[in-house]
PDB file of N, CA and C in Angstrom:
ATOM      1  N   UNK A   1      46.239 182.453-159.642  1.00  0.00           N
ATOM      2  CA  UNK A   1      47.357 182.023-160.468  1.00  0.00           C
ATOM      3  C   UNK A   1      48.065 183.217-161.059  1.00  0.00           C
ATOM      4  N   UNK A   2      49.379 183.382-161.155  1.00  0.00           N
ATOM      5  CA  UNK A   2      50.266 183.959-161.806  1.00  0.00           C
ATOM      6  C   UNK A   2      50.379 183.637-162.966  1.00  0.00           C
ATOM      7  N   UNK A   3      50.827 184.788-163.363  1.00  0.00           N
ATOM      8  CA  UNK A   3      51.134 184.575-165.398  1.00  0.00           C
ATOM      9  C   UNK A   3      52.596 184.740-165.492  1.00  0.00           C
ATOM     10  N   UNK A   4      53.296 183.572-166.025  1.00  0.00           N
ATOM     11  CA  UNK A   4      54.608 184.020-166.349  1.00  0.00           C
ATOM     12  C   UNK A   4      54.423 184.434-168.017  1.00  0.00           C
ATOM     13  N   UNK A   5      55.702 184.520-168.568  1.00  0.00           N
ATOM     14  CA  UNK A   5      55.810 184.731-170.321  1.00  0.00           C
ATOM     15  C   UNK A   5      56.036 183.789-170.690  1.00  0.00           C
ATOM     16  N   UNK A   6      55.261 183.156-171.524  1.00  0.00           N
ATOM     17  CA  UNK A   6      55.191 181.919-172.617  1.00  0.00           C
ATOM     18  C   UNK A   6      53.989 181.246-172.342  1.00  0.00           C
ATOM     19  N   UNK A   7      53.020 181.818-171.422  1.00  0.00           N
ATOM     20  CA  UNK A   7      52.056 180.807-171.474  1.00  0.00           C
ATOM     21  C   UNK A   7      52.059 179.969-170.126  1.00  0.00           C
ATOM     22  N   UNK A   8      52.887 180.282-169.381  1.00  0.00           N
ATOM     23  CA  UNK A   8      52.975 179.297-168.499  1.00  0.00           C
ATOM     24  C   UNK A   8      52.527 180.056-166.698  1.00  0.00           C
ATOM     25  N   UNK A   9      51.385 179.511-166.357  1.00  0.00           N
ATOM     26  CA  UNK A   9      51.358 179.747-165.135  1.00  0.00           C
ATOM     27  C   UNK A   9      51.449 179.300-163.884  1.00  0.00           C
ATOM     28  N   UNK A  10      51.837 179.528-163.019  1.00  0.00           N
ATOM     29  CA  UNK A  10      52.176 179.878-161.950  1.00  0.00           C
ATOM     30  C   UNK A  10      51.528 179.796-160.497  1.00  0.00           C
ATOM     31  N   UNK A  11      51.271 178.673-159.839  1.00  0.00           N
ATOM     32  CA  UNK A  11      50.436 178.941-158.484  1.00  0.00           C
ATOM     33  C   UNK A  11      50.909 179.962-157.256  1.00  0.00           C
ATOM     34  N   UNK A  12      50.095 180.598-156.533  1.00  0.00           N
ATOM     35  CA  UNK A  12      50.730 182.054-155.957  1.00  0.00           C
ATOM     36  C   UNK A  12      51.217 180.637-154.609  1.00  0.00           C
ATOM     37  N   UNK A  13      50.771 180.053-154.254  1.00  0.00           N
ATOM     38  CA  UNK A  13      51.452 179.330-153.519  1.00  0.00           C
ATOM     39  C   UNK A  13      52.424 177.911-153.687  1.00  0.00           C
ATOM     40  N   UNK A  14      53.466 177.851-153.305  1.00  0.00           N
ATOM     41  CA  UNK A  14      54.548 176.376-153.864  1.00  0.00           C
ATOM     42  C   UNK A  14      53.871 175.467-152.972  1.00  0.00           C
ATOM     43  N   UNK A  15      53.851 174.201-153.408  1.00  0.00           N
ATOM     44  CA  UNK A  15      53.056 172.914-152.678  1.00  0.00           C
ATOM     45  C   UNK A  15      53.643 172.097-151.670  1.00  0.00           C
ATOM     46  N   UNK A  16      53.774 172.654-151.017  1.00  0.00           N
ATOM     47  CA  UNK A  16      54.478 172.279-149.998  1.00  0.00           C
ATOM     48  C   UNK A  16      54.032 170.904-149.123  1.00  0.00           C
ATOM     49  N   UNK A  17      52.908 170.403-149.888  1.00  0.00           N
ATOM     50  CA  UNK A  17      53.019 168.618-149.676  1.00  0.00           C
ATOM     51  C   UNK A  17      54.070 167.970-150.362  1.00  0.00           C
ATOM     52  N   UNK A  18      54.617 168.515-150.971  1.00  0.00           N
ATOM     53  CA  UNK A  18      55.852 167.435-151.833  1.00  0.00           C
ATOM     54  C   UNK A  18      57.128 168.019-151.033  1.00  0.00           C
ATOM     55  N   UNK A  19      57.022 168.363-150.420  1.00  0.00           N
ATOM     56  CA  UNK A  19      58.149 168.582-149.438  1.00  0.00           C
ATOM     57  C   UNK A  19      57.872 167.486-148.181  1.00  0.00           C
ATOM     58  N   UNK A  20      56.523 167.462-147.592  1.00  0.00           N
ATOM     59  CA  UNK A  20      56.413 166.665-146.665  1.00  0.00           C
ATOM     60  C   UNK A  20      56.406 165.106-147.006  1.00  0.00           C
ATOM     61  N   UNK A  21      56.047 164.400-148.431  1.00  0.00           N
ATOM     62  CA  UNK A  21      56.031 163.661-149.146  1.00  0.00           C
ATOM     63  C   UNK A  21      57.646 163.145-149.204  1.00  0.00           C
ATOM     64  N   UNK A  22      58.391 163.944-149.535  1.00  0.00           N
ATOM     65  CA  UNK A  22      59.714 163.638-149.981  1.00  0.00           C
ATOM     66  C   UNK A  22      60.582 163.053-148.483  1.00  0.00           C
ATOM     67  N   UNK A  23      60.239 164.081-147.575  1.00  0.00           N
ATOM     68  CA  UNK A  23      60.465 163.307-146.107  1.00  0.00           C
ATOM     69  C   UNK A  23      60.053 162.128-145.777  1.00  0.00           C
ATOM     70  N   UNK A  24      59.071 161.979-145.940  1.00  0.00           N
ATOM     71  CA  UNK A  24      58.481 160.744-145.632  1.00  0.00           C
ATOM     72  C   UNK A  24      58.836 159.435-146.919  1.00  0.00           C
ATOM     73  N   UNK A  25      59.301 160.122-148.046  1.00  0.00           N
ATOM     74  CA  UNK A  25      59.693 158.872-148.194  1.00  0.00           C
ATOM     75  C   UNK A  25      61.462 158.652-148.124  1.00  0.00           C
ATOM     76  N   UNK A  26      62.063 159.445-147.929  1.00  0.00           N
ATOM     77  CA  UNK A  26      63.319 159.105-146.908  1.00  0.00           C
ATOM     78  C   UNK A  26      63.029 158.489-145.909  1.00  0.00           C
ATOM     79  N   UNK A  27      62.571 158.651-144.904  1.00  0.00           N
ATOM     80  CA  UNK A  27      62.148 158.162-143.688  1.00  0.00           C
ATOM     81  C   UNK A  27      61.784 156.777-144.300  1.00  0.00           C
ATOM     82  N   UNK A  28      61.153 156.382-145.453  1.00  0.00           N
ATOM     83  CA  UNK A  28      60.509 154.909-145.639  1.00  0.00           C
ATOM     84  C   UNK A  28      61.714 154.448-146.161  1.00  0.00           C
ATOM     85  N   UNK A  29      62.289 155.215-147.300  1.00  0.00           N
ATOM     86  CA  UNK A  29      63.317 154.036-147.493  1.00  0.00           C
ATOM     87  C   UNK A  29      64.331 153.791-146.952  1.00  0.00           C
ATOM     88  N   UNK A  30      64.861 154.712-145.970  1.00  0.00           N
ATOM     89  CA  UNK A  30      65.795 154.520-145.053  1.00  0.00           C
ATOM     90  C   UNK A  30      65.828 153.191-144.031  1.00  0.00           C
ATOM     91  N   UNK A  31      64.008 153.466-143.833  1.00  0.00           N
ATOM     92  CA  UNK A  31      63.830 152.337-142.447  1.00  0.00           C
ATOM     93  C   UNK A  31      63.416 150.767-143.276  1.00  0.00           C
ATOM     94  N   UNK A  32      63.234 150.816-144.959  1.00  0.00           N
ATOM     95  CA  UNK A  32      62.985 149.729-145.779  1.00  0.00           C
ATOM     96  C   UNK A  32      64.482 149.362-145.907  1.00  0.00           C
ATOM     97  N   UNK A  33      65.790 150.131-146.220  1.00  0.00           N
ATOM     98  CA  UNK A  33      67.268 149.857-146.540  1.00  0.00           C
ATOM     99  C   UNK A  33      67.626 148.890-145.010  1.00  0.00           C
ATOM    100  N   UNK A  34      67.402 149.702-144.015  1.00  0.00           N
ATOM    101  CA  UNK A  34      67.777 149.333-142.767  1.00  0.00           C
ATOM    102  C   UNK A  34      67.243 147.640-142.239  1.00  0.00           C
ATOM    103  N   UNK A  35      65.679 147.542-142.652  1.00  0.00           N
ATOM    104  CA  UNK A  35      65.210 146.221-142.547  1.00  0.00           C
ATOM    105  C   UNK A  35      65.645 144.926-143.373  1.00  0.00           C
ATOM    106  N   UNK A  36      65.804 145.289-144.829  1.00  0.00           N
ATOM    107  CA  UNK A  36      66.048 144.287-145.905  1.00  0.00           C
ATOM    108  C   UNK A  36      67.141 144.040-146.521  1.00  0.00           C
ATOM    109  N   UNK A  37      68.462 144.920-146.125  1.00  0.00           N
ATOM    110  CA  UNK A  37      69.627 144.871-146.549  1.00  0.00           C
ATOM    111  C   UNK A  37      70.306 144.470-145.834  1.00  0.00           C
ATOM    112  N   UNK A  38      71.166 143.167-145.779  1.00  0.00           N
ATOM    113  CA  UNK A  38      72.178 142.828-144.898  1.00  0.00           C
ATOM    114  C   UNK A  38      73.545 143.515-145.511  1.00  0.00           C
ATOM    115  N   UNK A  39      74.189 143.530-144.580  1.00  0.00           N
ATOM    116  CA  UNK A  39      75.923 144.020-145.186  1.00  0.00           C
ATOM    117  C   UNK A  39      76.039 145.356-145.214  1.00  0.00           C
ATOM    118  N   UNK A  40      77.115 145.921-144.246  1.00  0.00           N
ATOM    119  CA  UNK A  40      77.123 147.566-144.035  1.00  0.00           C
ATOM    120  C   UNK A  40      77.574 147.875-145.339  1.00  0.00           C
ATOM    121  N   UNK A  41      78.138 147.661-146.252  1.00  0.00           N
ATOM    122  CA  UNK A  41      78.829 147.484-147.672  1.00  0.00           C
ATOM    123  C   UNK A  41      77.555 148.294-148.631  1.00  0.00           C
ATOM    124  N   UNK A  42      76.958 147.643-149.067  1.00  0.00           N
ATOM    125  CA  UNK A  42      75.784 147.807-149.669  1.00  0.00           C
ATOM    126  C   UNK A  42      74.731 148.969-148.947  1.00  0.00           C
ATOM    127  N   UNK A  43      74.406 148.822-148.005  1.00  0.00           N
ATOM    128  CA  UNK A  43      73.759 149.501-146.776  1.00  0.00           C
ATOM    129  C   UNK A  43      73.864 150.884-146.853  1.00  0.00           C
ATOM    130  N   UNK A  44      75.389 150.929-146.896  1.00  0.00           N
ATOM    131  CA  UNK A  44      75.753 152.341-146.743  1.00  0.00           C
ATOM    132  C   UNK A  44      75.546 153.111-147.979  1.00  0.00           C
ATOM    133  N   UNK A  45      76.314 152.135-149.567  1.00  0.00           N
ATOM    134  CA  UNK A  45      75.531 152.878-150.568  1.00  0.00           C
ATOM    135  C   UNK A  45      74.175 152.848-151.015  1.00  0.00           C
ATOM    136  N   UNK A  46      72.819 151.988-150.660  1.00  0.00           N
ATOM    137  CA  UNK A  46      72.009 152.467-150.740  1.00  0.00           C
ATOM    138  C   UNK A  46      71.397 153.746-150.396  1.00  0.00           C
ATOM    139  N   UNK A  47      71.657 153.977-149.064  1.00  0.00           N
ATOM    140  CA  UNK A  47      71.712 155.085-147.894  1.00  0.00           C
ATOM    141  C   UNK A  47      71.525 156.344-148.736  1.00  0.00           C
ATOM    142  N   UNK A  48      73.317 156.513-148.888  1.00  0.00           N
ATOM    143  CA  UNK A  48      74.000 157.651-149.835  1.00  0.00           C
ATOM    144  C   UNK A  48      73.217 157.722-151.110  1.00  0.00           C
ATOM    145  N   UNK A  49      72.488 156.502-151.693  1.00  0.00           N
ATOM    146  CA  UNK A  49      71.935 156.976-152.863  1.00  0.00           C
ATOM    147  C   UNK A  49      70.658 157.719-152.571  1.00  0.00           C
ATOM    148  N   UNK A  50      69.880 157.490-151.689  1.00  0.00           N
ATOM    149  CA  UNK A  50      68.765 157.745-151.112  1.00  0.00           C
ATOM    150  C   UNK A  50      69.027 159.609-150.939  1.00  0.00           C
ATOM    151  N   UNK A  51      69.907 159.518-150.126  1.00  0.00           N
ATOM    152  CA  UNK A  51      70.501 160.916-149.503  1.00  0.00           C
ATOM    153  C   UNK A  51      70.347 162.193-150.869  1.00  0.00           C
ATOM    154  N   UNK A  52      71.252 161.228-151.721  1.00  0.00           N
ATOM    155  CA  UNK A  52      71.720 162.226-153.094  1.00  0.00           C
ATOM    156  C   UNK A  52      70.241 162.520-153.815  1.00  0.00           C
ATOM    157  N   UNK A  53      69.263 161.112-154.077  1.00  0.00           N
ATOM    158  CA  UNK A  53      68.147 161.629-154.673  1.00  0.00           C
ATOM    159  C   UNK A  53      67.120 162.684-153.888  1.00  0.00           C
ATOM    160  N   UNK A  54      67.320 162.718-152.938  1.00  0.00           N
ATOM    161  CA  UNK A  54      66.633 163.908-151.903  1.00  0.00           C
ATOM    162  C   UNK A  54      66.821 165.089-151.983  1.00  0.00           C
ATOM    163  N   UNK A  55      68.246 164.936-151.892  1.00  0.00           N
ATOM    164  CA  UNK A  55      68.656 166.511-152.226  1.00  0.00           C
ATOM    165  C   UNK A  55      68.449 166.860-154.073  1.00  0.00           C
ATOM    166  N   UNK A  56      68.411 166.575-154.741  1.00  0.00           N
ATOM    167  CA  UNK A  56      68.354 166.218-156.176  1.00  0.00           C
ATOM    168  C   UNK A  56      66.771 166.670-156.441  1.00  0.00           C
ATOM    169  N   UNK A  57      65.775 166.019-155.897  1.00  0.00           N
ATOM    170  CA  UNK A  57      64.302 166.489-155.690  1.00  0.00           C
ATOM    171  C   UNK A  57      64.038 167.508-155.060  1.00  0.00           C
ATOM    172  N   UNK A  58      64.575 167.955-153.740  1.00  0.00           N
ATOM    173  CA  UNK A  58      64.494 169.315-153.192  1.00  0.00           C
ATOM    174  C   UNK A  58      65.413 170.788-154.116  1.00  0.00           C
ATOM    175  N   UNK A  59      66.424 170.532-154.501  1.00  0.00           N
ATOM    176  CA  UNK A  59      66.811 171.031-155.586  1.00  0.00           C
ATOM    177  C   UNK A  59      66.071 171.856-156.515  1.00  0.00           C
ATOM    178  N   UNK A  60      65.083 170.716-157.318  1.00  0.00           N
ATOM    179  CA  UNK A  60      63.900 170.771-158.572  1.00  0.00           C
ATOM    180  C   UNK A  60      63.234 171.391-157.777  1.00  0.00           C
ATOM    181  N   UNK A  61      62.710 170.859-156.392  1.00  0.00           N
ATOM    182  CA  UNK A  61      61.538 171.687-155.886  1.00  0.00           C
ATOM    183  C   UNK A  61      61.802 173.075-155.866  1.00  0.00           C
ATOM    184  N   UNK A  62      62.482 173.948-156.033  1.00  0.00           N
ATOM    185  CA  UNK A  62      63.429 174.959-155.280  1.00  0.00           C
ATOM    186  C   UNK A  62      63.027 175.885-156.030  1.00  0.00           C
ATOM    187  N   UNK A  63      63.660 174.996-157.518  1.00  0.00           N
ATOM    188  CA  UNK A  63      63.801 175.367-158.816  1.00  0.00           C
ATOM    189  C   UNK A  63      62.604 175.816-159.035  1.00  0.00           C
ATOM    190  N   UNK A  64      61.694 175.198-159.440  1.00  0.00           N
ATOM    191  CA  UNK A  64      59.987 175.572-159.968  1.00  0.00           C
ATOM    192  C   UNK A  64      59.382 175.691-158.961  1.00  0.00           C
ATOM    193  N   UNK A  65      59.688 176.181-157.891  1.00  0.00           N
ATOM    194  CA  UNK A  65      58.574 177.022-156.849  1.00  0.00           C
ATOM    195  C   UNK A  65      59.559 178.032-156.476  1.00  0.00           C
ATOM    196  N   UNK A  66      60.796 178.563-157.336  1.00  0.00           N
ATOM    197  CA  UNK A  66      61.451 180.048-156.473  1.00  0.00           C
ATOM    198  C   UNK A  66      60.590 181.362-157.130  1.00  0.00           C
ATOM    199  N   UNK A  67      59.560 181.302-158.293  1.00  0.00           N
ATOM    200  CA  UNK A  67      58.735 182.649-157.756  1.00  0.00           C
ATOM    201  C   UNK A  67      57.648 182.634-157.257  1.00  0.00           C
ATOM    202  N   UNK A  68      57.405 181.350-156.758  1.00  0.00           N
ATOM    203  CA  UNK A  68      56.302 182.039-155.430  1.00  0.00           C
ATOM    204  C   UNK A  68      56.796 181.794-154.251  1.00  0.00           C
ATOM    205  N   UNK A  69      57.991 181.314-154.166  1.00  0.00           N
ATOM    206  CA  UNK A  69      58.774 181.428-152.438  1.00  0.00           C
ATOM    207  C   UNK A  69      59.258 183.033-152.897  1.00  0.00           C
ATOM    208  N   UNK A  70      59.719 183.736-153.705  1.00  0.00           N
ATOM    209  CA  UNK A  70      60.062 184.963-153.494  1.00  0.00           C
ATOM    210  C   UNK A  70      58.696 185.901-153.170  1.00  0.00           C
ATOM    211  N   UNK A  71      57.918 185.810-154.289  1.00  0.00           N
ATOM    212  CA  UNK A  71      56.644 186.538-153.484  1.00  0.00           C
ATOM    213  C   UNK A  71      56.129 186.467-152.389  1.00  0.00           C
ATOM    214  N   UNK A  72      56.425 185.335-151.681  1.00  0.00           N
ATOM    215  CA  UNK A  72      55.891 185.477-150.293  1.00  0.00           C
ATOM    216  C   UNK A  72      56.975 185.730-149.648  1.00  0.00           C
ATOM    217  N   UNK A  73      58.248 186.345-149.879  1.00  0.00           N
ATOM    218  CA  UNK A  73      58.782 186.859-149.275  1.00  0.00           C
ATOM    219  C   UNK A  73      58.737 188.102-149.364  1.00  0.00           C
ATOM    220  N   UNK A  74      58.626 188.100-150.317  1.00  0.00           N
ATOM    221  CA  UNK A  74      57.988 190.125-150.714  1.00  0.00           C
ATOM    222  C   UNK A  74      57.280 190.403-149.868  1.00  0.00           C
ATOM    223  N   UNK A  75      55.822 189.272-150.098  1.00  0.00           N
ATOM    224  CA  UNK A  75      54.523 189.630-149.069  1.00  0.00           C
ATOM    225  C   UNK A  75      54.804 190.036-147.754  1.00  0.00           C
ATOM    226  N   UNK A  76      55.704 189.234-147.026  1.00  0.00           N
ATOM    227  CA  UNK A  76      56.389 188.898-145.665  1.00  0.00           C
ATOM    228  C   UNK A  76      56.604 190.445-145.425  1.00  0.00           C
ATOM    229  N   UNK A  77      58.052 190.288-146.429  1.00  0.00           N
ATOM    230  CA  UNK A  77      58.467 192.094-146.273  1.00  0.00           C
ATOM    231  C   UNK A  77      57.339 193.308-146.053  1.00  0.00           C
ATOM    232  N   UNK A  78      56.781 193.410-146.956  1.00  0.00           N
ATOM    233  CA  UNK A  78      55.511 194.064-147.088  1.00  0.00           C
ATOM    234  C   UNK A  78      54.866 194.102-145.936  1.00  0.00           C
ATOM    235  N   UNK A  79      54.237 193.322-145.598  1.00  0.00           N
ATOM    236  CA  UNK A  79      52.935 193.221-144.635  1.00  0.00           C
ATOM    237  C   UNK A  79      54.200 193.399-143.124  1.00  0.00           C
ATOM    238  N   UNK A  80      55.239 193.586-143.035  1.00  0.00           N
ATOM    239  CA  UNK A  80      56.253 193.634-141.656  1.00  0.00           C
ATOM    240  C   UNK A  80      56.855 195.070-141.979  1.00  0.00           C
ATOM    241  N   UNK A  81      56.861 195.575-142.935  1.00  0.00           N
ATOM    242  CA  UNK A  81      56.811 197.395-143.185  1.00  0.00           C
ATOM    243  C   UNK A  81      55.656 198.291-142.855  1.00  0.00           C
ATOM    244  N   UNK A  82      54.398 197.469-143.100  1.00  0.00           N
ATOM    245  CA  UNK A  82      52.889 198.204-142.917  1.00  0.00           C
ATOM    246  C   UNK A  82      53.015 198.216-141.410  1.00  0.00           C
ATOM    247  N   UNK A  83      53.435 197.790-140.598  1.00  0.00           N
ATOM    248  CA  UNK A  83      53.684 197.552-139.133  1.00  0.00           C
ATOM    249  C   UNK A  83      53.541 199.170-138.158  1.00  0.00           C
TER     250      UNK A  83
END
């Protein structure tokens, strides 16, 4: 674990099950909108709402895992300089 300032730490790796999680539940509610909703009307803005909260969650994810996606890009760098 990483130490940020205030007390708050930090896993050296971002969890990248809530990325695969978040797919999968697009994928569910897409194919739940598609089964139980009649009327392209409605259909389509469920869809779009679905769409927007995805990106909205990947966003957050982004947000509170960009310093350990940068450190492992450091690492990346690093360990492809030792070369």
């Amino acid at each position: 674990m990483l130490h940020r300032g205030g007390g708050e730490h930090l896993p050296e790796e971002e969890p990248w099950w809530f990325l695969y999680l978040m797919g999968l539940l697009l994928v569910g509610l897409a194919v739940l909108i598609e089964a139980t909703v009649p009327g392209d009307g409605l259909r389509s803005v469920l869809e779009l709402a679905v769409v927007v909260l995805m990106f909205g969650l990947m966003a957050t994810w982004v947000r509170r895992n960009r310093v350990a996606i940068e450190l492992e890009e450091a690492r990346a760098r690093r360990q492809g300089s030792d070369r």
